[in-house]
Protein backbone atom coordinates (compact mmCIF):
# COMPACT_ATOMS: atom_id res chain seq x y z
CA UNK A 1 47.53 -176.05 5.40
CA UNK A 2 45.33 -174.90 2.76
CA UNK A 3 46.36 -176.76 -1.40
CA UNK A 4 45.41 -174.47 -4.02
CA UNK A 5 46.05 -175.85 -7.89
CA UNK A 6 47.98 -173.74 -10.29
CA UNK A 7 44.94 -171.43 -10.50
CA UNK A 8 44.83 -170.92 -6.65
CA UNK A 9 41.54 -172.73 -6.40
CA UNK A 10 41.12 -175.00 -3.62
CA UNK A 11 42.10 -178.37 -3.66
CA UNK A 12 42.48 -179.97 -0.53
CA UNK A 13 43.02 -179.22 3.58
CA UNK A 14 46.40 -180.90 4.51
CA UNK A 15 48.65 -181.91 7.72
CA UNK A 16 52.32 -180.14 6.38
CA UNK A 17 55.88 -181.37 7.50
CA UNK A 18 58.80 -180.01 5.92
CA UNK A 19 60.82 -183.28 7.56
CA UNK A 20 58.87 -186.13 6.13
CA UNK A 21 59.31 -187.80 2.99
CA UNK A 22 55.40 -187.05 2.86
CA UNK A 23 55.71 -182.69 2.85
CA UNK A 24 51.68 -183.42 2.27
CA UNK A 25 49.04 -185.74 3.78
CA UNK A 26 45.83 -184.26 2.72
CA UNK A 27 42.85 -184.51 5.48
CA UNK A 28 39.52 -182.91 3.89
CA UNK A 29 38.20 -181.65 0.15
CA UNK A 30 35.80 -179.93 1.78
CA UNK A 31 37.20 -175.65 1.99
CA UNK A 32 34.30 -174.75 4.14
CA UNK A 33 35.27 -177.90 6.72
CA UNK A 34 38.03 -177.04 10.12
CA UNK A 35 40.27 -179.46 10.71
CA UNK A 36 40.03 -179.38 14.46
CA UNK A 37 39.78 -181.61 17.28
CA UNK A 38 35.94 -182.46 16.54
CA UNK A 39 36.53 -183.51 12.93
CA UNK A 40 38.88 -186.25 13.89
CA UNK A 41 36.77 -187.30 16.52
CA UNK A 42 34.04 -187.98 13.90
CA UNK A 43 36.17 -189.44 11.60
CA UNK A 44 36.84 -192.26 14.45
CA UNK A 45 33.11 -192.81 15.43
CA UNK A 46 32.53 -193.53 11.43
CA UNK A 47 35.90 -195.54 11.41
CA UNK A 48 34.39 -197.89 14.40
CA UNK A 49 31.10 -197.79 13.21
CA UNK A 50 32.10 -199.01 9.61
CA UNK A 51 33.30 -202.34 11.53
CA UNK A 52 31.72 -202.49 13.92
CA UNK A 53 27.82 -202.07 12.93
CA UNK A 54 27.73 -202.01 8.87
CA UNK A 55 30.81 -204.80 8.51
CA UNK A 56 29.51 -206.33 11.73
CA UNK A 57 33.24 -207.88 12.71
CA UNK A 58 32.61 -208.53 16.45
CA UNK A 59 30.26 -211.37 15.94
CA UNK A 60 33.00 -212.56 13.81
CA UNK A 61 36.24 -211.67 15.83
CA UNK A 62 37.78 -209.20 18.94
CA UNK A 63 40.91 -208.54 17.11
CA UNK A 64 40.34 -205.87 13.88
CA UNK A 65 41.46 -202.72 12.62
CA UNK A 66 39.65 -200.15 13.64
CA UNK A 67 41.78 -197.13 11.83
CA UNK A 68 43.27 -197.44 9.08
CA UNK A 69 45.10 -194.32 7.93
CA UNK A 70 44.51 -192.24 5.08
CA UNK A 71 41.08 -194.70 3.89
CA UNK A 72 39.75 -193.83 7.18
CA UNK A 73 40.79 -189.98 7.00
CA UNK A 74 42.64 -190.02 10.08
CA UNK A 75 46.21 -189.66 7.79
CA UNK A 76 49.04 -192.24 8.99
CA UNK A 77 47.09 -193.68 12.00
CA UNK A 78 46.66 -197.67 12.91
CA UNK A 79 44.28 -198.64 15.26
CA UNK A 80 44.02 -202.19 15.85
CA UNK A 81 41.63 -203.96 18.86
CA UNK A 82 42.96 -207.00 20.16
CA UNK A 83 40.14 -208.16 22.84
CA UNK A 84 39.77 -205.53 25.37
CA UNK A 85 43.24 -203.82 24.17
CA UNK A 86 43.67 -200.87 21.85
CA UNK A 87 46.92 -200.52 19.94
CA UNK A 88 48.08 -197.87 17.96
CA UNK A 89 50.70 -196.56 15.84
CA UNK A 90 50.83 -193.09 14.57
CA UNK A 91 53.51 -192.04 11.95
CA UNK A 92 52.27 -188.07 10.93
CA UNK A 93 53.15 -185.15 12.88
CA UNK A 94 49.69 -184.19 12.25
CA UNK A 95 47.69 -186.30 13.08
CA UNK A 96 50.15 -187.04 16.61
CA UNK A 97 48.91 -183.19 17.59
CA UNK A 98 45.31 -184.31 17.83
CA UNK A 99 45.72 -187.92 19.12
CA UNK A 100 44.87 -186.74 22.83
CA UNK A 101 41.77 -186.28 21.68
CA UNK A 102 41.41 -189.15 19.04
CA UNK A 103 42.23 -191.51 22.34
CA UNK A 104 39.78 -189.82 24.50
CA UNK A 105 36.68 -190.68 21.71
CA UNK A 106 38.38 -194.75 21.11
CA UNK A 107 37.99 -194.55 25.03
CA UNK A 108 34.45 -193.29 24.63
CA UNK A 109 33.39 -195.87 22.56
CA UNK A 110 35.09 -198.97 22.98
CA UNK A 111 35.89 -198.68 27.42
CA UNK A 112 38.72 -200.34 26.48
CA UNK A 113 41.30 -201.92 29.72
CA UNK A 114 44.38 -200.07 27.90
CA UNK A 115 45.64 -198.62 25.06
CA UNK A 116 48.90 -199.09 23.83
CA UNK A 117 51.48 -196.64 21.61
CA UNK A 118 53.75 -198.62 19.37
CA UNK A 119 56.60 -196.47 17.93
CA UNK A 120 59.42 -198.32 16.36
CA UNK A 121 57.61 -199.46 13.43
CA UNK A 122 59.87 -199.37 10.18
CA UNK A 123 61.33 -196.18 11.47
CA UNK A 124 58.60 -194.13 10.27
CA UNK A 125 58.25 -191.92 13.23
CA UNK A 126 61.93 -190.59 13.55
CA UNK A 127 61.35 -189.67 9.67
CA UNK A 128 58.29 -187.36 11.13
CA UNK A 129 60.28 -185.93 13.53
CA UNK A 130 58.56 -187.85 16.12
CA UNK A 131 60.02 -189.44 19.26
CA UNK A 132 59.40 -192.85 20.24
CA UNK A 133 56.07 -194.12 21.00
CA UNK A 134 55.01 -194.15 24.50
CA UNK A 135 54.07 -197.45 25.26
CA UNK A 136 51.10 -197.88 27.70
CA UNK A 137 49.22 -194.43 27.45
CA UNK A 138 45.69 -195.05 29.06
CA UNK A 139 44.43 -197.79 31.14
CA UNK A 140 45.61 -200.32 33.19
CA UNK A 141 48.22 -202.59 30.93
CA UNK A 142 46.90 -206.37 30.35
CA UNK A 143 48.91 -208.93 33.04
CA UNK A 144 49.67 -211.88 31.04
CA UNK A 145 49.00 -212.44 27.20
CA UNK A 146 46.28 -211.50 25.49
CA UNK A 147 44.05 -213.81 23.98
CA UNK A 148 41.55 -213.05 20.52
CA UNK A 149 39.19 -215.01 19.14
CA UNK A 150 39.56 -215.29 14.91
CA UNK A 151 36.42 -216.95 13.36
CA UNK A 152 36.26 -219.20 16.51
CA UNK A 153 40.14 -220.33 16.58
CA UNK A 154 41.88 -218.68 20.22
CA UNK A 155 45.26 -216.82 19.41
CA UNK A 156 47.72 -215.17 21.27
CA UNK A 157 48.25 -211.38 20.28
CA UNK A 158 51.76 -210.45 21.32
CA UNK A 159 51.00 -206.77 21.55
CA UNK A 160 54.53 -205.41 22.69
CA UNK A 161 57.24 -207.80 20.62
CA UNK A 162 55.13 -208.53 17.66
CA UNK A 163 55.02 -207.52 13.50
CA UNK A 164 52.73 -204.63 13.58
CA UNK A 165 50.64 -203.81 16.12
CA UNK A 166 50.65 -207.95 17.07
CA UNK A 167 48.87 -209.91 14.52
CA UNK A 168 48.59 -209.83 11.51
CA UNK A 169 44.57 -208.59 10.93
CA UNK A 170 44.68 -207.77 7.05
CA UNK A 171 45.14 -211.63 6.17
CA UNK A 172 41.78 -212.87 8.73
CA UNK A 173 39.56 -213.00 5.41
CA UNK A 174 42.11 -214.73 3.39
CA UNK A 175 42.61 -217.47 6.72
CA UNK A 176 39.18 -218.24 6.16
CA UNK A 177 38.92 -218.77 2.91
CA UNK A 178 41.67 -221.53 2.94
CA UNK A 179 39.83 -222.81 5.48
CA UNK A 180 36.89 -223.53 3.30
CA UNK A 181 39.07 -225.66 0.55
CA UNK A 182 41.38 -227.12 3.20
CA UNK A 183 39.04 -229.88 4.25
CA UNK A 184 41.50 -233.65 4.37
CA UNK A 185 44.77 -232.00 3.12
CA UNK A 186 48.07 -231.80 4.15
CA UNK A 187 49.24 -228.48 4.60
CA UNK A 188 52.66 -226.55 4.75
CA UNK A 189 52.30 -223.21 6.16
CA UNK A 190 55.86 -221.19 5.20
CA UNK A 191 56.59 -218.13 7.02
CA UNK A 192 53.95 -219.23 9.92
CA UNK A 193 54.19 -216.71 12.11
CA UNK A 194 51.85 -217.56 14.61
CA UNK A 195 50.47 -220.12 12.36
CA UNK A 196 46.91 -218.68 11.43
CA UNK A 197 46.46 -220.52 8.53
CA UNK A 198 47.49 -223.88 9.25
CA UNK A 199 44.90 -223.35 12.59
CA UNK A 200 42.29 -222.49 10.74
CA UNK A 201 42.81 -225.13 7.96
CA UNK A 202 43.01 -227.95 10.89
CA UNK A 203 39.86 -226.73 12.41
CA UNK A 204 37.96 -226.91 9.27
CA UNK A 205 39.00 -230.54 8.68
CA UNK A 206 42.95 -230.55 7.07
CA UNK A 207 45.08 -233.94 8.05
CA UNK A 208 48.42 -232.96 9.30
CA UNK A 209 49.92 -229.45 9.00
CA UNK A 210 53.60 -228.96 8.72
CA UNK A 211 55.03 -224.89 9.73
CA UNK A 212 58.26 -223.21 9.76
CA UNK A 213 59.62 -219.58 10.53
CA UNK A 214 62.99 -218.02 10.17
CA UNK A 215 62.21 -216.99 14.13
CA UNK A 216 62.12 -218.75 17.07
CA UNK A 217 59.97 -216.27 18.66
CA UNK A 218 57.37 -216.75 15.59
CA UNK A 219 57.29 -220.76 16.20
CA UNK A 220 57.23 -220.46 19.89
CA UNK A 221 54.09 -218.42 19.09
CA UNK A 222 52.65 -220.73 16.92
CA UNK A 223 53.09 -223.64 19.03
CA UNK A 224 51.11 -221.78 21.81
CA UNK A 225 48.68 -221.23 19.97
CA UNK A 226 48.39 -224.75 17.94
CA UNK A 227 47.93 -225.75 22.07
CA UNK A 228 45.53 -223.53 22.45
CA UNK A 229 43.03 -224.76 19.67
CA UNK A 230 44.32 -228.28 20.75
CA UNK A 231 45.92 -228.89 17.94
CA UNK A 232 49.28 -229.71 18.67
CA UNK A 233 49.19 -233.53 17.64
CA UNK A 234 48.18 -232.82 14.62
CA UNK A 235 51.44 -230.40 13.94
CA UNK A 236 54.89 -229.71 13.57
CA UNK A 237 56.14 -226.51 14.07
CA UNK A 238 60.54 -225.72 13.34
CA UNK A 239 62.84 -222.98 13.15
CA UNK A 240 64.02 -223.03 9.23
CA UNK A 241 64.90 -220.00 6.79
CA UNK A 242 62.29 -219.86 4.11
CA UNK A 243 64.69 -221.39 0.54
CA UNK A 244 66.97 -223.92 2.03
CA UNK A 245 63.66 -224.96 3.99
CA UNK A 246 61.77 -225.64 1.00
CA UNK A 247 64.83 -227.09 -0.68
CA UNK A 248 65.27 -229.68 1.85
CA UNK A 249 61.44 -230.99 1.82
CA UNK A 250 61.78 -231.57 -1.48
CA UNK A 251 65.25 -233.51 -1.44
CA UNK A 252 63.17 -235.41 1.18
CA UNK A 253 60.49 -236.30 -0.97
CA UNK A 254 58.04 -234.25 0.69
CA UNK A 255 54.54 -233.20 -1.13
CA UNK A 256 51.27 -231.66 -0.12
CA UNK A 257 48.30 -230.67 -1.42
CA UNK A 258 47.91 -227.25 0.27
CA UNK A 259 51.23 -224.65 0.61
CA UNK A 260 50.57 -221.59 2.07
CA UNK A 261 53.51 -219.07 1.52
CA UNK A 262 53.17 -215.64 3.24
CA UNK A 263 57.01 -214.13 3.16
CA UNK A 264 57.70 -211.28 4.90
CA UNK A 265 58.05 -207.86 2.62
CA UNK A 266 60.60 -208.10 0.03
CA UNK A 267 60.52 -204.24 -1.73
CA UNK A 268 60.72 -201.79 0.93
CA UNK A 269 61.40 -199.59 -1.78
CA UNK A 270 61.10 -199.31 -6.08
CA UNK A 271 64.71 -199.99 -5.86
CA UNK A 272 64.20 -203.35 -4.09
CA UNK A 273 62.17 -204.74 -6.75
CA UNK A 274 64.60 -206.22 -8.72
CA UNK A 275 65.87 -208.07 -5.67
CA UNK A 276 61.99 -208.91 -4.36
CA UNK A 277 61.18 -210.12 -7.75
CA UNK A 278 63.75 -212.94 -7.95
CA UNK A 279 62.74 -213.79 -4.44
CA UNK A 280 59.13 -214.04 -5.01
CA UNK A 281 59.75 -216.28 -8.30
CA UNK A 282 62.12 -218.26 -6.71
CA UNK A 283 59.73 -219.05 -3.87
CA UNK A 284 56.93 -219.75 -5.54
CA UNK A 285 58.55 -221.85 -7.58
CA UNK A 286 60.38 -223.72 -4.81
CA UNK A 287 56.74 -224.41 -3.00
CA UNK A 288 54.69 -225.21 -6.72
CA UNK A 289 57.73 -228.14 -6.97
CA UNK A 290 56.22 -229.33 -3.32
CA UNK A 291 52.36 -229.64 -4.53
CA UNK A 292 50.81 -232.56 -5.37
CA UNK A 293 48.89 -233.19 -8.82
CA UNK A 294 45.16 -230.91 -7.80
CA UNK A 295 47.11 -229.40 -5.17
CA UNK A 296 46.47 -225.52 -4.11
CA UNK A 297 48.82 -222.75 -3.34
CA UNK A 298 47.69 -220.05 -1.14
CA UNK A 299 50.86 -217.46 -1.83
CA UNK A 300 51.09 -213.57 -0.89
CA UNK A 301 52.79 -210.39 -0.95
CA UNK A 302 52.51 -207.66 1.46
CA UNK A 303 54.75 -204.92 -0.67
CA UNK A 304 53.10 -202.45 -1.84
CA UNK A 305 55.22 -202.06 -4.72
CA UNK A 306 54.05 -205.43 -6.09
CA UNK A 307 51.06 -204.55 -7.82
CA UNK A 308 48.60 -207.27 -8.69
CA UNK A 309 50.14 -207.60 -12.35
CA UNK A 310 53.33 -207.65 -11.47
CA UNK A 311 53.04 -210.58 -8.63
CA UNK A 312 50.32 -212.44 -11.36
CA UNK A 313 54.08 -212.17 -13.82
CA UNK A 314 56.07 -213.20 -10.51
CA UNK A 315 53.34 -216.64 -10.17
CA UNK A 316 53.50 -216.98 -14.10
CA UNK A 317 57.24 -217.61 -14.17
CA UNK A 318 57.16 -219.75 -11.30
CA UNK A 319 54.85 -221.87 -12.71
CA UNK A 320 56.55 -222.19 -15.60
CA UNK A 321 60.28 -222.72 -13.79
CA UNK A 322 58.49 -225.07 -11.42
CA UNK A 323 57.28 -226.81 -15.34
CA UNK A 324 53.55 -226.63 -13.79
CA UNK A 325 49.95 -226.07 -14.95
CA UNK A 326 48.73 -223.26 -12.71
CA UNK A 327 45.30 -222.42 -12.95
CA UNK A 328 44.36 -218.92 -10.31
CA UNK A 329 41.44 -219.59 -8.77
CA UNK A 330 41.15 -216.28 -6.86
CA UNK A 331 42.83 -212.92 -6.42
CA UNK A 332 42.26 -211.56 -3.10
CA UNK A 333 43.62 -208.63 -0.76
CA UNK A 334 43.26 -207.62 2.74
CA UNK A 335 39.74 -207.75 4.47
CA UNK A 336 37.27 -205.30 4.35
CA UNK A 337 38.34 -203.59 7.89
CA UNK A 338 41.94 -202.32 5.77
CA UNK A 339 39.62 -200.22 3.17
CA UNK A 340 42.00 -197.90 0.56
CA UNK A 341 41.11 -194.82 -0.92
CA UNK A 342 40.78 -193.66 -3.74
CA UNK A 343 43.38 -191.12 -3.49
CA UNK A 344 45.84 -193.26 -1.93
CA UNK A 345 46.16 -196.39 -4.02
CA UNK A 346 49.58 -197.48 -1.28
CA UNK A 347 47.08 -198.25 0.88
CA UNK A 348 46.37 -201.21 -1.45
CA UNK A 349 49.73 -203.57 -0.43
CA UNK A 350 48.33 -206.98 -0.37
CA UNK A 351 48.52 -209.41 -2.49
CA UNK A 352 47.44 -212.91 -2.16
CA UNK A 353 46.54 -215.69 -5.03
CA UNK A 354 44.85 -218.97 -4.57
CA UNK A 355 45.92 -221.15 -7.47
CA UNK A 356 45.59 -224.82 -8.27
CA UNK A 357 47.73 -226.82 -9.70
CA UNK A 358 46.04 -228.89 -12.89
CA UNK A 359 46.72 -232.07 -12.74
C-alpha cells in the first residue's frame, strides 16, 4: 500500500491488514522502490551480512539473530541461528506472503540442516489472521538437542519448547559483561532460565553460584547445561517462585556479592504498568537486601513499556526501600545483532543496569 500525508505526497510503502492491531507496518521510503520478492531478499543478505561480516558474531558465537523485524526492514520477522538450525517467527500478514522466498535466500546463504516455524508466540499470529506456524519447513529436523557455543560456554538451545525462538540471544552481550566483574564472587542468578549468566560468571573465575526458576523445565535446562561446561559442583540449581524465593534467602541469612535478576515481562501492556512497576521495585529491592557491602546487581527488564527512565525510578526506589547506596555503573540493552530503528523505538525493550552497592 502506498502512505500519502495530508497533502497526498508520499510518505512511505506499507504491508496493510485491516485485522491487526498494526493496520500499518511500513516497508520502504523510497516511492520509486517495488516491494517484491527481490527487495526482501536483499534486505536478508544485508541482515546476515551486518552480523555476520561487519559485527563479525561467528567467531564469537553460532547462536544470533539474524532478522530482526522492522530494524532489519523485513517488518515483524525473527530469525534466530542456533548452530546449524534456523528458527523463525513471523507475526505480519505481509511479510508471511513473501517468506517462501525470504527462506529460499537464508537457505542460500547459510546451507542450513533445517529451518524451523515457531507460531504460538504471545498470540501474535492469530491477531494477523495467521494460522499456526508450521513447525519444521525445510531441511531435515535436528535428532537430539542442539548444542551453541556463547563466548566459549556450550548451551543447550531448546528450539521447540523454549521462550522465543530457544534462547534468549538479546542478553549474550550483557552475559559477558558480568563475566568480566564476576571474577571470586558468589553469585545468585534469579529467574535462571538456562542459567547463562551464572555459566559465564563461573567460567570467568566466580566461587559458587546459587540459581532458581519458577519452572522446572527452566532448571532442568540449566542443570544440563551447568554439566555441560562442567560446572555442576560448583552450583545449585531449585525450583522457587521469584519473591518468596528471595524472601527466604534472606530469613536464612544469605548474602552475595553478585545478584543477577532477569524476571520475565511484567507490562504486556500500558495498562500493566502499574502492576509491573510494584513488581520491579519490589524485586529489586528484595535482591539489593541480599548484596553484600561492594556488592553488584546485574537487574533487567525486557518490557518494552519500561523505558530506561522509568526502570532507572523503579532501581531508585528500591534502593532507597532496600535503605542502600546504589551507585549505576552501566546502562546497557540488547546486543548489537537486535538493532532498532529509528522509526520504531518498540524495538528498543531491554533494559538492563549494572549497579554497585557503596559500601
Amino acid at each position: 500500500m502506498r502512505v500519502a500525508g495530508p497533502d497526498g505526497k508520499f510518505v512511505a510503502h506499507a504491508f496493510a491488514n485491516e485485522r491487526s492491531r498494526l493496520f500499518l507496518r511500513l516497508v520502504s521510503f523510497r516511492e520509486d522502490e517495488r516491494v517484491d520478492p527481490a527487495l526482501l531478499k536483499a534486505r536478508v543478505r544485508a541482515a546476515a551480512a551486518l552480523r555476520d561480516e561487519t559485527l563479525a558474531l561467528p567467531s564469537r558465537t553460532d547462536a544470533y539473530r539474524v532478522v530482526h523485524s522492522e530494524a532489519d526492514g523485513l517488518p515483524g520477522l525473527i530469525v534466530d541461528r542456533a548452530a546449524d538450525v534456523l528458527v523463525l517467527s513471523c507475526t505480519s500478514l505481509g511479510t508471511q506472503r513473501f517468506l517462501e522466498d525470504i527462506l529460499s535466500e537464508l537457505e542460500a546463504i547459510y546451507r542450513p540442516r533445517a529451518i524451523l516455524e515457531l507460531g504460538k508466540a504471545l498470540g501474535l499470529r492469530a491477531k494477523e489472521g495467521l494460522p499456526e506456524g508450521r513447525g519444521w519447513v525445510r531441511g531435515s529436523p535436528p535428532e537430539g538437542e542442539v548444542r551453541v557455543r556463547l563466548d566459549g560456554a556450550l548451551a543447550l538451545a531448546p528450539l521447540e519448547v523454549g521462550q522465543k525462538t530457544g534462547l534468549f540471544l538479546d542478553q549474550r552481550d550483557n552475559v559477558r559483561r558480568t563475566a568480566e566483574l564476576a571474577s571470586g564472587r558468589s553469585v545468585l542468578d534469579a529467574c535462571c532460565y538456562g542459567g547463562a549468566f551464572a555459566i559465564a560468571a563461573l567460567r570467568a573465575g566466580a566461587a559458587r553460584a546459587e540459581l532458581f526458576d519458577s519452572s522446572e523445565r527452566a532448571c532442568e535446562l540449566a542443570r544440563k547445561n551447568l554439566e555441560l561446561n562442567a560446572l555442576s559442583e560448583k552450583a545449585e540449581v531449585r525450583r522457587a517462585d521469584l519473591y518468596p524465593e528471595l524472601r527466604r534467602l534472606r530469613e536464612a541469612g544469605k548474602r552475595f556479592s553478585l545478584v543477577v535478576l532477569d524476571p520475565p515481562k511484567f507490562a504486556s501492556s500500558k495498562r500493566d504498568l502499574p502492576r509491573a512497576r510494584k513488581g520491579y521495585t519490589d524485586a529489586n529491592a528484595a535482591a539489593l537486601r541480599l548484596l553484600e557491602p561492594g556488592g553488584l546487581l546485574v537487574t533487567c527488564s525486557c518490557s518494552h513499556h519500561v523505558s530506561e527512565p522509568l526502570f532507572e525510578e523503579i532501581v531508585r526506589e528500591a534502593a532507597a526501600l532496600a535503605a542502600v547506596d546504589l551507585q549505576v555503573l552501566e546502562r546497557r540493552g540488547a546486543g548489537p545483532d537486535h538493532p532498532t530503528d529509528v522509526f520504531c523505538p518498540e524495538g528498543r525493550y531491554l533494559q538492563c543496569f549494572i549497579a554497585r552497592v557503596r559500601p
